[in-house]
Protein backbone atom coordinates (compact mmCIF):
# COMPACT_ATOMS: atom_id res chain seq x y z
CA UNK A 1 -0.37 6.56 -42.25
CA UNK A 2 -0.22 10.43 -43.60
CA UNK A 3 2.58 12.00 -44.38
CA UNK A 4 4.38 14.09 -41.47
CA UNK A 5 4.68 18.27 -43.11
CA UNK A 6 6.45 19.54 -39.48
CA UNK A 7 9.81 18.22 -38.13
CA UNK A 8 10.15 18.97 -34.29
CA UNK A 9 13.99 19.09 -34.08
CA UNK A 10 15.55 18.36 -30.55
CA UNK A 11 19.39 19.60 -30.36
CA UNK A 12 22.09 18.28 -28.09
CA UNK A 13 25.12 20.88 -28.03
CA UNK A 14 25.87 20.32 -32.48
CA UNK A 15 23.35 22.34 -34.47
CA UNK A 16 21.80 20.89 -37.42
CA UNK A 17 21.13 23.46 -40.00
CA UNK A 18 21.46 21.92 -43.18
CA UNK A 19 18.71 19.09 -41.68
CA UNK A 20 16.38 21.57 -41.27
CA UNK A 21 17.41 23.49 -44.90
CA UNK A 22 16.52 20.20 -46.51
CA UNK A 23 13.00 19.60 -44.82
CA UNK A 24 12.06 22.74 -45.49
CA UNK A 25 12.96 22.25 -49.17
CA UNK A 26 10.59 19.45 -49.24
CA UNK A 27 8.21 21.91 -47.85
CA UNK A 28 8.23 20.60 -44.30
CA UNK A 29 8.27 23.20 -41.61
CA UNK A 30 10.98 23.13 -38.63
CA UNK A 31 10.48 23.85 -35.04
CA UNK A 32 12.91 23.60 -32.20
CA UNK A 33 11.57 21.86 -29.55
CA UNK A 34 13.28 20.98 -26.08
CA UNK A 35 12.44 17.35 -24.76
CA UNK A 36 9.75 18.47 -22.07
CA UNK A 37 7.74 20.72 -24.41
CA UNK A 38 6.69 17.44 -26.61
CA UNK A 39 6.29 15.10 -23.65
CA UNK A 40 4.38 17.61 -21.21
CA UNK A 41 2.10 18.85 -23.84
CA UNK A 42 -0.79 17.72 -26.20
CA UNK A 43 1.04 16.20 -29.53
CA UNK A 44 1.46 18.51 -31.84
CA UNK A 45 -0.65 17.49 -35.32
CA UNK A 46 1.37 15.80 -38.61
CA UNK A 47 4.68 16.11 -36.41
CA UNK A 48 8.06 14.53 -36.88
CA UNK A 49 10.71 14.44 -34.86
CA UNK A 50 14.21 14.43 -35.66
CA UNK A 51 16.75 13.70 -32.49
CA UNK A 52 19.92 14.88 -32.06
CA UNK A 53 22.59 12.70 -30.86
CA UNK A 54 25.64 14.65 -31.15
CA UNK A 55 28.05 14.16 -28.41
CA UNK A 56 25.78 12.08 -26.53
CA UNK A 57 25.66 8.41 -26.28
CA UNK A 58 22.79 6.03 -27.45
CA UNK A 59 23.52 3.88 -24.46
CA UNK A 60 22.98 6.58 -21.58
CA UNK A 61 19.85 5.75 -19.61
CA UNK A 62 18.44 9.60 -19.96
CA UNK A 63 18.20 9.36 -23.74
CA UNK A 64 16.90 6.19 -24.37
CA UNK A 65 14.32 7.09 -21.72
CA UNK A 66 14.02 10.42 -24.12
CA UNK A 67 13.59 8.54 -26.97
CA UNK A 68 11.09 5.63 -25.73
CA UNK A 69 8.82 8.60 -24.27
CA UNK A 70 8.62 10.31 -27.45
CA UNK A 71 8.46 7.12 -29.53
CA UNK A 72 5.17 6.44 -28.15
CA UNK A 73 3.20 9.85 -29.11
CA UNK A 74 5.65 10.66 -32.40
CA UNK A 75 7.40 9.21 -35.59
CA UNK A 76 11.15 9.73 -33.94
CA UNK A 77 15.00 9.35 -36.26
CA UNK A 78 18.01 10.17 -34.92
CA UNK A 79 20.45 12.90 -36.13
CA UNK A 80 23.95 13.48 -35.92
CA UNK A 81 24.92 9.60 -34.77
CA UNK A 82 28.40 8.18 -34.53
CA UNK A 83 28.83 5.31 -37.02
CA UNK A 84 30.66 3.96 -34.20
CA UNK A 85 28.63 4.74 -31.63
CA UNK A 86 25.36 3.70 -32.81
CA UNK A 87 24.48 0.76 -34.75
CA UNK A 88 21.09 0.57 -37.01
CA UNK A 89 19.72 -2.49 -35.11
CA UNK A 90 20.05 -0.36 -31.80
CA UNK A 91 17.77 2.46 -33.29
CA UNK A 92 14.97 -0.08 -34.54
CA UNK A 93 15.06 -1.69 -31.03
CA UNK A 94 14.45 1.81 -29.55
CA UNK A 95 11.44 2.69 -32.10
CA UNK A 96 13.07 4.79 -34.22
CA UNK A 97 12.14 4.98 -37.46
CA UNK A 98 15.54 5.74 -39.30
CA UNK A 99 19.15 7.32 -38.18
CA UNK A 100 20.96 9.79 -39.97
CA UNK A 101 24.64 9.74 -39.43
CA UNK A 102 26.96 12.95 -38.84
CA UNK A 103 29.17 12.34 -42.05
CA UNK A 104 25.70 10.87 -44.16
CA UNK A 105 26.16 12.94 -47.58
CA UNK A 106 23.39 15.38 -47.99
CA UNK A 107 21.22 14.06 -50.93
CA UNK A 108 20.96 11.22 -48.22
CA UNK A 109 20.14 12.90 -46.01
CA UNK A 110 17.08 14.00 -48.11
CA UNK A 111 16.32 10.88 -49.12
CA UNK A 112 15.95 10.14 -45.31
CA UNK A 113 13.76 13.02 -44.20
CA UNK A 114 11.20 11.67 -47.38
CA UNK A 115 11.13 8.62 -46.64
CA UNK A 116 10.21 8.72 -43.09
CA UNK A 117 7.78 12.18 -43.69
CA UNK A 118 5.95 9.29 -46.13
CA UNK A 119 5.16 7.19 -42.72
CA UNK A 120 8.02 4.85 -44.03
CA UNK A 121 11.31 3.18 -42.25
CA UNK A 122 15.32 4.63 -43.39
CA UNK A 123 17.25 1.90 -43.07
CA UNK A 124 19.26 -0.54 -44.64
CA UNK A 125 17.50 -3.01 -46.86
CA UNK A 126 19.51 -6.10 -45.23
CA UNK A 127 18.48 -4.90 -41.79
CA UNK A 128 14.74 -5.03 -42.55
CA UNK A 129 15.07 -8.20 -43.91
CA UNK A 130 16.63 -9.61 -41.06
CA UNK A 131 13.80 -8.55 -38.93
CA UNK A 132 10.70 -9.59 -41.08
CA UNK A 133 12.45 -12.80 -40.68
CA UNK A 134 13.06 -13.26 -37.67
CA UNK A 135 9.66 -12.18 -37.32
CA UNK A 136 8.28 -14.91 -39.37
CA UNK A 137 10.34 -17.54 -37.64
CA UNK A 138 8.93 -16.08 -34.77
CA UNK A 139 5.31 -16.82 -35.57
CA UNK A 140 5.66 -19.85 -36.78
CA UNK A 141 7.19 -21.48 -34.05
CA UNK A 142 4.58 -19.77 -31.94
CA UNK A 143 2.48 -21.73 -34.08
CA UNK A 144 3.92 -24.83 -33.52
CA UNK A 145 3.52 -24.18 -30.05
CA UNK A 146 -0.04 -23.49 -30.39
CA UNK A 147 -0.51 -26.69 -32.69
CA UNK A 148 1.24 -28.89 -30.30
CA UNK A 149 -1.18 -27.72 -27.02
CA UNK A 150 -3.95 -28.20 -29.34
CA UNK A 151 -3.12 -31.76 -29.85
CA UNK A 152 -2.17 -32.63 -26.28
CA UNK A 153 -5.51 -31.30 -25.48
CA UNK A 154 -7.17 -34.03 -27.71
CA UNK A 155 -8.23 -37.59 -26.13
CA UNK A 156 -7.61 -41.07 -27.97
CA UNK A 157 -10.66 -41.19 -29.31
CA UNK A 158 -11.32 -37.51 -31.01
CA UNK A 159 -7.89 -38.21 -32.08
CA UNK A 160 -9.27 -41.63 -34.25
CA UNK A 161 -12.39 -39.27 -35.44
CA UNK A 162 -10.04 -37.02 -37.06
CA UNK A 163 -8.23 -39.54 -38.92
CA UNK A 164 -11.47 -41.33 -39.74
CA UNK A 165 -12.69 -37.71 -40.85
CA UNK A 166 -9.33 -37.37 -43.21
CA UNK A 167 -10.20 -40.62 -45.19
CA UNK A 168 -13.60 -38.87 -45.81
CA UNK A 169 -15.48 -41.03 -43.58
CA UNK A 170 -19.47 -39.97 -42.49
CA UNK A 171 -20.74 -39.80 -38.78
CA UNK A 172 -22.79 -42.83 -39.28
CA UNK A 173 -19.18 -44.73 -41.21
CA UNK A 174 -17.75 -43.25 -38.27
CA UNK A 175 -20.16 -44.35 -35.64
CA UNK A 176 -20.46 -47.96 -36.71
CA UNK A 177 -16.52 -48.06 -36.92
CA UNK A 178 -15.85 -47.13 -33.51
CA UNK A 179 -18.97 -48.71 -31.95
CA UNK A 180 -20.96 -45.65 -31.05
CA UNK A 181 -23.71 -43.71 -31.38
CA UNK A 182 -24.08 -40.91 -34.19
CA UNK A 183 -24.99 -38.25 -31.62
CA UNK A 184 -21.68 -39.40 -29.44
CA UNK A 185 -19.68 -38.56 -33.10
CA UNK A 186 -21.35 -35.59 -33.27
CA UNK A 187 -20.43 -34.37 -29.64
CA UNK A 188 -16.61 -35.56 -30.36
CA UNK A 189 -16.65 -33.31 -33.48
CA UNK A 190 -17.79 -30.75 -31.48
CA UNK A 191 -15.23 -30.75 -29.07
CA UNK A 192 -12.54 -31.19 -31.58
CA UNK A 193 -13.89 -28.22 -33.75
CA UNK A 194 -13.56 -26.35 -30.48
CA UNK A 195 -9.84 -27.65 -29.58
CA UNK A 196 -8.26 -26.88 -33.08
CA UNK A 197 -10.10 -24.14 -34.09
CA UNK A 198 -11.68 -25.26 -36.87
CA UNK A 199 -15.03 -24.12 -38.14
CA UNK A 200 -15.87 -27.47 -40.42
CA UNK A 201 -14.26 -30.80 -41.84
CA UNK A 202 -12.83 -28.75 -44.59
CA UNK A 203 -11.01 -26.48 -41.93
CA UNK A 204 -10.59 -29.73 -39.85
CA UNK A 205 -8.72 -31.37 -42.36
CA UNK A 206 -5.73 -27.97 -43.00
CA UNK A 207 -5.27 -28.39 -39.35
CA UNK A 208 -4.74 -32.06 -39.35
CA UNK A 209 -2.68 -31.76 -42.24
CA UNK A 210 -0.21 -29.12 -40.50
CA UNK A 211 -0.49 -30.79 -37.23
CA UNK A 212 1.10 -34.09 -38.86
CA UNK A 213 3.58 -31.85 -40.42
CA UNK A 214 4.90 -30.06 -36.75
């Protein structure tokens, strides 16, 4: 991601000027742009944009309709929020990249505008944290889920290949164990390789060792 040089600043009623002061000191141009100019025309190149909150609320339908329209065309943070108003994990929810609060001291405020020109998130360390968690939690139950189907989907008997497979047992050991042909072993294998996703014995054996683990 390349870094944003033009900040398209939308203002509700309070004007921002030392905002756009301190992007232009980090040699990002400012533009004032009214809602419908981004949204009803082609995005604008390497563009930014900062939104101002002011006296409005976070929780109105009309700007979180705003801000989900312009979240999916440009990198969007919110100005001039209410600590009590408007809470960081409401902002990430939204797609914002970062929020900049109305009494946020100004080499903040700087640090802010960097950070997200760079293509990177402004917000709290503990908050971002939180999330890649939960996001991880996330995929791994999905993953249980997924590992689970899989071994519903399995019969009785591709279920005693695999664990005749895990004590490193050939197709013909495997054959003459169970009382059937090599080519039937084969055909199980390749049904099993095609339920759990696995591309060999070697991968074969990680799944069977995770599945016993779920």
């Amino acid at each position: 991601m390349g870094r944003y040089t033009r900040l398209a600043l939308i203002e509700h009623q309070k004007r921002t000027q030392n905002l756009g002061l301190l992007a232009e000191s980090l040699e990002i141009s400012v533009v004032h742009r009214a809602f419908s100019e981004l949204v009803d025309h082609s995005p604008e190149p390497e563009t930014m944009v900062a939104y101002s909150l002011g006296s409005e609320q976070l929780s109105r339908s009309h700007i979180t309709s705003e801000i989900a329209a312009l979240t999916k065309t440009y990198p969007l943070f919110l100005v001039n929020a209410r600590k009590d108003d408007v809470r960081p994990i409401q902002a990430l929810n939204l797609g914002a990249r970062g929020i900049i609060y109305e009494n946020d001291h100004l080499d903040r405020v700087l640090t802010a505008i960097k950070v997200i020109s760079q293509g990177e998130l402004y917000y709290p360390r503990s908050l971002l944290s939180d999330k890649i968690e939960e996001m991880m939690l996330r995929r791994q139950a999905d993953d249980s889920f997924t590992t689970v189907s899989q071994i519903n989907s399995l019969t009785p008997q591709e279920l005693k290949i695999i664990e005749l497979v895990a004590t490193g047992a050939r197709n013909k050991e495997i054959a003459e164990h169970l009382n059937i042909s090599a080519h039937t072993v084969k055909t199980h294998l390749s049904s099993i390789f095609r339920k759990t996703g696995a591309r060999n014995r070697v991968e074969l054996l990680k799944w069977s060792s995770y599945a016993t683990s779920v």
